[in-house]
N, C-alpha and C. Protein backbone atom coordinates (compact mmCIF):
# COMPACT_ATOMS: atom_id res chain seq x y z
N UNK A 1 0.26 23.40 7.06
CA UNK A 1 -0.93 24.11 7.49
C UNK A 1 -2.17 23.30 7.15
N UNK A 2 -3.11 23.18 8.16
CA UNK A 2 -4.32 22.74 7.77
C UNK A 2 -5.07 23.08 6.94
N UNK A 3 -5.65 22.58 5.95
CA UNK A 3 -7.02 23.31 5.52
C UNK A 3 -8.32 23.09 5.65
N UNK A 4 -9.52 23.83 5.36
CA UNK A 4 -10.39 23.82 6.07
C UNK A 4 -11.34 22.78 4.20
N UNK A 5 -12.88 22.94 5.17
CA UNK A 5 -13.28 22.73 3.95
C UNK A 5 -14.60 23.64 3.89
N UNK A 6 -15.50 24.04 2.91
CA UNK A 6 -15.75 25.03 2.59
C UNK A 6 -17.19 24.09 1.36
N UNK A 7 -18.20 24.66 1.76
CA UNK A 7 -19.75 24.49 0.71
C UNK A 7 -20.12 25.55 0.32
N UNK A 8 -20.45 25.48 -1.05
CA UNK A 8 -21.46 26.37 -1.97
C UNK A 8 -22.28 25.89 -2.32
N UNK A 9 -23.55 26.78 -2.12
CA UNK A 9 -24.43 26.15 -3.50
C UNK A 9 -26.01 26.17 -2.58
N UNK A 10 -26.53 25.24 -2.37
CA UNK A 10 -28.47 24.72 -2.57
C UNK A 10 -27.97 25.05 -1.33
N UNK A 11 -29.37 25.65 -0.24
CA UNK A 11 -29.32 26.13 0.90
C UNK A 11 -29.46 24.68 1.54
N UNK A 12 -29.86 23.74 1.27
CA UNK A 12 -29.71 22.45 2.23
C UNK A 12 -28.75 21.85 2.26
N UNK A 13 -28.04 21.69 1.27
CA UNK A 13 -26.50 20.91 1.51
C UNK A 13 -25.51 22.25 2.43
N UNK A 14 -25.57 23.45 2.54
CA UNK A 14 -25.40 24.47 3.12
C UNK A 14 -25.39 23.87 4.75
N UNK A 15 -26.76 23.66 4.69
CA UNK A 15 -27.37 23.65 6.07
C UNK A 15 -26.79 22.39 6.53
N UNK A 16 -27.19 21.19 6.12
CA UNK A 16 -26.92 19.93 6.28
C UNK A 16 -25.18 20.01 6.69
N UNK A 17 -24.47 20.56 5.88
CA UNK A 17 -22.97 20.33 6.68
C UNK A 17 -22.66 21.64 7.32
N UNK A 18 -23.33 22.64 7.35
CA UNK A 18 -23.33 23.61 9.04
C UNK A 18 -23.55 22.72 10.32
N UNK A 19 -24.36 21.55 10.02
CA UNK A 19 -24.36 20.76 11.41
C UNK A 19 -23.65 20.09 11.77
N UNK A 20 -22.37 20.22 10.85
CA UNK A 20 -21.53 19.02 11.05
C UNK A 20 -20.16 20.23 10.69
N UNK A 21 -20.34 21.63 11.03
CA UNK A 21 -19.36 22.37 11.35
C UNK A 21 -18.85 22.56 10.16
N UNK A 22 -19.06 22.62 9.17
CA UNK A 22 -18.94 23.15 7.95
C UNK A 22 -19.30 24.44 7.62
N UNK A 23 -18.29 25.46 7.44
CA UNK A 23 -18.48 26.47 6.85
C UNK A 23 -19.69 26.76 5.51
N UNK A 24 -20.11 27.62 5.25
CA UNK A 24 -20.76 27.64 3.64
C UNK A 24 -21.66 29.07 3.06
N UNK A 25 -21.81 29.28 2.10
CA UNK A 25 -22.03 29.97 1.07
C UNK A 25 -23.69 29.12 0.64
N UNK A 26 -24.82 29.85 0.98
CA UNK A 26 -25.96 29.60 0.32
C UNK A 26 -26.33 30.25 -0.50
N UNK A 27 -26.21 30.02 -1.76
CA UNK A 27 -26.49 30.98 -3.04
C UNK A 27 -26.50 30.36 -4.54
N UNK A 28 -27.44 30.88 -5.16
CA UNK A 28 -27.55 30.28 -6.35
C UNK A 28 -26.89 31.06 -7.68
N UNK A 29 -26.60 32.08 -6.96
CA UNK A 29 -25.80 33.31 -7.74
C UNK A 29 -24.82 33.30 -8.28
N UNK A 30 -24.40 32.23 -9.42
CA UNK A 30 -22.85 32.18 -10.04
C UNK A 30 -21.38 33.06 -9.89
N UNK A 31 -22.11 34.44 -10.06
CA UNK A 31 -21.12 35.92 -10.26
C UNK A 31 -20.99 35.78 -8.39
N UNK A 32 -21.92 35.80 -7.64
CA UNK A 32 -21.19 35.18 -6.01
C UNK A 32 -20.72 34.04 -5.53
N UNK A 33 -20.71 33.28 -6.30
CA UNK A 33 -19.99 31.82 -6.25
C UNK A 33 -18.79 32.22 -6.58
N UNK A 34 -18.09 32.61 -7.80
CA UNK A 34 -17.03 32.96 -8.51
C UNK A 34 -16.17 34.32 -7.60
N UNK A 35 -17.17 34.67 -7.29
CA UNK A 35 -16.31 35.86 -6.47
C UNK A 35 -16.05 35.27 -4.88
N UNK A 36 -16.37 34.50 -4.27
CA UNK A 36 -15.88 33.31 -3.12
C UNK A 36 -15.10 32.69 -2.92
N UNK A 37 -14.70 32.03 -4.73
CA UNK A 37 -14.37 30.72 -4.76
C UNK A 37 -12.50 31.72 -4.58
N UNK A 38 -12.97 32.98 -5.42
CA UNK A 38 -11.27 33.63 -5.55
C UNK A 38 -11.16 34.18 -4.74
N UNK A 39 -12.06 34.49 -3.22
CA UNK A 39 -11.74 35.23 -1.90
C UNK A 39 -11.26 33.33 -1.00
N UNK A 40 -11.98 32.66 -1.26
CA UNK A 40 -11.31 31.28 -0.65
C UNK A 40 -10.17 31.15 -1.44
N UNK A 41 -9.46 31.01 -2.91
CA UNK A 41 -7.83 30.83 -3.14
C UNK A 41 -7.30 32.00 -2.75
N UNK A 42 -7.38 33.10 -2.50
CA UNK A 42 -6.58 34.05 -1.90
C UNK A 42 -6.25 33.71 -0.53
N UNK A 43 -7.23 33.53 0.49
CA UNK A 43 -7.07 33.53 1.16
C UNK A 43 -6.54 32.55 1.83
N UNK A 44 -6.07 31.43 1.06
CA UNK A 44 -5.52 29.89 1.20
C UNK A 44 -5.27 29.07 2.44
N UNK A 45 -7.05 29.13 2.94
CA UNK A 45 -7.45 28.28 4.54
C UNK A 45 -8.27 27.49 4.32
N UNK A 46 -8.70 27.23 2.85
CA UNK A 46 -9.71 26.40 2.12
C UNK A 46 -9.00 25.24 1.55
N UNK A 47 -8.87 23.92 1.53
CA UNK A 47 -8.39 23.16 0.54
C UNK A 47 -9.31 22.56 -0.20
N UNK A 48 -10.83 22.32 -0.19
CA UNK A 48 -11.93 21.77 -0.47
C UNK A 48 -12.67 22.17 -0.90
N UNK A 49 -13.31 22.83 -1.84
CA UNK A 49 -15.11 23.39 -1.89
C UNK A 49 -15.76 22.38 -2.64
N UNK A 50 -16.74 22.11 -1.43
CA UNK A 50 -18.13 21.57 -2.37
C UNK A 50 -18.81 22.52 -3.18
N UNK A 51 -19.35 22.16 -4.04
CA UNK A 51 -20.25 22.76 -4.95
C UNK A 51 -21.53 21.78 -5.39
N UNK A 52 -22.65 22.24 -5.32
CA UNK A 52 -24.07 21.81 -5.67
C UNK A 52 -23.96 21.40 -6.85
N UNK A 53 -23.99 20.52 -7.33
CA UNK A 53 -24.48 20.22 -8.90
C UNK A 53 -25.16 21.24 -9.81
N UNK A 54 -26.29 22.14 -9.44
CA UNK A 54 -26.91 22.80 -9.80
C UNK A 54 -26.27 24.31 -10.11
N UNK A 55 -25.47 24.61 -8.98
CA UNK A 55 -24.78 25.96 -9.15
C UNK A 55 -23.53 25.67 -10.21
N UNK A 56 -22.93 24.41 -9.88
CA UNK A 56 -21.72 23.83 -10.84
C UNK A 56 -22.35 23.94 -12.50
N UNK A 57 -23.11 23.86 -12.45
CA UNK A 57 -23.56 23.67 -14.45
C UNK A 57 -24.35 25.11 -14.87
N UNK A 58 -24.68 26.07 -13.59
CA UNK A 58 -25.21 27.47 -14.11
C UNK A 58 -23.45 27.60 -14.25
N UNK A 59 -22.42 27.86 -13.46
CA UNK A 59 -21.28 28.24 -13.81
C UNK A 59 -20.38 27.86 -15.32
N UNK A 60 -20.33 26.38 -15.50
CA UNK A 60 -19.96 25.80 -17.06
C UNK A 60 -18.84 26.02 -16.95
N UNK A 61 -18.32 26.62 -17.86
CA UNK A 61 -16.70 26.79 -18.54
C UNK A 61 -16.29 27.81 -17.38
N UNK A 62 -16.54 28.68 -16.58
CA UNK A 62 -15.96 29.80 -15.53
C UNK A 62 -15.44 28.72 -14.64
N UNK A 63 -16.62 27.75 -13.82
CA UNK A 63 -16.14 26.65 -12.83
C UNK A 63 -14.66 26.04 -13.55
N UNK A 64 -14.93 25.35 -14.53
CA UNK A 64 -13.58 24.44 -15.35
C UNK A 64 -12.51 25.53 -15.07
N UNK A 65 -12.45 26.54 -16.20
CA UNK A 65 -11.23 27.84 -16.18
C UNK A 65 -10.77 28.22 -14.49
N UNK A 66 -11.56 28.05 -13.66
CA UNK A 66 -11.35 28.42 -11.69
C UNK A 66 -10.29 27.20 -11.64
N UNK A 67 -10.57 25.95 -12.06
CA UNK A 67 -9.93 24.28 -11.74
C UNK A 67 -8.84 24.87 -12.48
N UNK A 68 -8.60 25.04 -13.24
CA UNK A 68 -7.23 25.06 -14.10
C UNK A 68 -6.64 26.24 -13.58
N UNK A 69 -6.58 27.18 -13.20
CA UNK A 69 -6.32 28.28 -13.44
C UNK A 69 -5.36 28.16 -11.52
N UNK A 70 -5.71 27.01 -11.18
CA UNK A 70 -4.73 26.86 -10.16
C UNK A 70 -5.01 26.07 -9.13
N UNK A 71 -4.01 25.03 -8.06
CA UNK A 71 -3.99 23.96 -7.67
C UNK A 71 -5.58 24.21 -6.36
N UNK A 72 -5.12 24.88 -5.50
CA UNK A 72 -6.44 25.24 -4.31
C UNK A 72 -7.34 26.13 -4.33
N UNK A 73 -8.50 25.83 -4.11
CA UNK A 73 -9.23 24.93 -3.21
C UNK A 73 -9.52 24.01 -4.70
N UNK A 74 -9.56 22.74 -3.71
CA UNK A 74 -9.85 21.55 -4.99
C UNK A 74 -11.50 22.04 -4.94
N UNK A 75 -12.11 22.10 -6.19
CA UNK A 75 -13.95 22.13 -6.32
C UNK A 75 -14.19 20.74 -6.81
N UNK A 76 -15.21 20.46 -6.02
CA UNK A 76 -15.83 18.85 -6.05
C UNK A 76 -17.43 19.29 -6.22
N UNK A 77 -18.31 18.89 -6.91
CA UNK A 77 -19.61 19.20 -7.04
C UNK A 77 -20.15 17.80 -6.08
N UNK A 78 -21.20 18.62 -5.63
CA UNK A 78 -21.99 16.84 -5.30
C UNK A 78 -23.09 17.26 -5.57
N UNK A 79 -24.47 16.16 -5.60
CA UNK A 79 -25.39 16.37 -6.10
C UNK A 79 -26.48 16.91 -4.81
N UNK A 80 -27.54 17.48 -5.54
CA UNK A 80 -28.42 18.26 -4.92
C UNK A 80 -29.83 17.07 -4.65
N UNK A 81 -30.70 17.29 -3.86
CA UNK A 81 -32.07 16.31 -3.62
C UNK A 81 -32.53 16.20 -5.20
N UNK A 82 -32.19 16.73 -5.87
CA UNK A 82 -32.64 16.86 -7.48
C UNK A 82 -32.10 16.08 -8.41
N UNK A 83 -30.89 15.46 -8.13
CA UNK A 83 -29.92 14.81 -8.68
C UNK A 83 -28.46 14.53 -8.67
N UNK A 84 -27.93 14.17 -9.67
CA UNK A 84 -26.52 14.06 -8.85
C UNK A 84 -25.88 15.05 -9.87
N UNK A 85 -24.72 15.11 -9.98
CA UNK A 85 -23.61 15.90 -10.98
C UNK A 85 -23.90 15.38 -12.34
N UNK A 86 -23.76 16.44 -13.25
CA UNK A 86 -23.29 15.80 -14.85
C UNK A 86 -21.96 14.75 -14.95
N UNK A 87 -21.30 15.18 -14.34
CA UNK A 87 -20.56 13.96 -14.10
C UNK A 87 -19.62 14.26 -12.81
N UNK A 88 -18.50 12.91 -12.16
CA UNK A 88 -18.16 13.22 -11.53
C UNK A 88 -16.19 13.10 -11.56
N UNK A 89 -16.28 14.22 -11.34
CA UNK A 89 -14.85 14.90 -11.94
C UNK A 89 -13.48 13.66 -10.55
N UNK A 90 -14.00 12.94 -9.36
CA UNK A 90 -13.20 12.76 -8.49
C UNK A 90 -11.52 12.06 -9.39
N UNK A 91 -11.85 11.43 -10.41
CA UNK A 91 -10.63 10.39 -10.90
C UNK A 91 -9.98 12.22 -11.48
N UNK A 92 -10.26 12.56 -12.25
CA UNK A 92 -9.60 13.87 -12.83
C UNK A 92 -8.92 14.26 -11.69
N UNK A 93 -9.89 14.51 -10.45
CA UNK A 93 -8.87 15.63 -9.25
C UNK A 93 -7.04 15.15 -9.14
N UNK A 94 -7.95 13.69 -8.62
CA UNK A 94 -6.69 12.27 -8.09
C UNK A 94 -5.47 12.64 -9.10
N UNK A 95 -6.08 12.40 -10.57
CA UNK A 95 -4.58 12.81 -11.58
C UNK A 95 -4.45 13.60 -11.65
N UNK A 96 -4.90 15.36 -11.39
CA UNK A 96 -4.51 16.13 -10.80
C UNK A 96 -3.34 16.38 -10.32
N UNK A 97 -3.98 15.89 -8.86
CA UNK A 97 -3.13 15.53 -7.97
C UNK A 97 -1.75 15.11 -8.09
N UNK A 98 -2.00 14.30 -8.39
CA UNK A 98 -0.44 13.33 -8.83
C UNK A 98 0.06 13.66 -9.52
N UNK A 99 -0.07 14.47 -10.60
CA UNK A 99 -0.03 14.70 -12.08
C UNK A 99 0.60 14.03 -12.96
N UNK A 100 -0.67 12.22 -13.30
CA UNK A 100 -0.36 11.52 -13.70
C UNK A 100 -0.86 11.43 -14.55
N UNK A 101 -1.47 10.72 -15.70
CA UNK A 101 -2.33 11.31 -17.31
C UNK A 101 -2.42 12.61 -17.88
N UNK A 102 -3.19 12.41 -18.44
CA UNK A 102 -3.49 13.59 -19.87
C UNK A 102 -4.31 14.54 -19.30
């Protein structure tokens, strides 16, 4: 089955990949981020969510506990016109993925 991919977060990265047919979630609202992110793994047509840098670090330890707590939708933060991510989690996903390291 295909999956789709799926944005949260700053209303311009929202907007910016609506033009390019991207689904998304404009909101800065953590408690509606979190309640999305588990209507997108239920509903398992998501394999992807972006997440804003900005909404990713109001969330903290809830975002991390969402990643662990089970394989889909992978959450990838990218950065907002403001900056980029506290850091960037892509090598973690990859071993993830594979489930190769620690």
């Amino acid at each position: 089955m295909e999956k789709r991919l799926f944005v949260i977060g700053h209303h311009d990265a929202v907007l910016g990949l609506a033009l390019v047919g991207v689904d998304g979630l404009a909101t800065g609202d953590p408690e509606r981020a979190l309640a999305t992110l588990a209507d997108l793994r239920r509903e398992q047509a998501v394999g992807l969510v972006l997440i804003t840098a900005d909404l990713a670090q109001r969330l903290g330890d809830r975002l991390e506990a969402f990643r662990e707590a089970g394989d889909l939708p992978i959450v990838y933060e990218i950065p907002t016109r403001e900056g980029r991510p506290a850091y960037a989690p892509a090598a973690e996903l990859v071993r993830r993925a594979l489930g190769v390291g620690a």
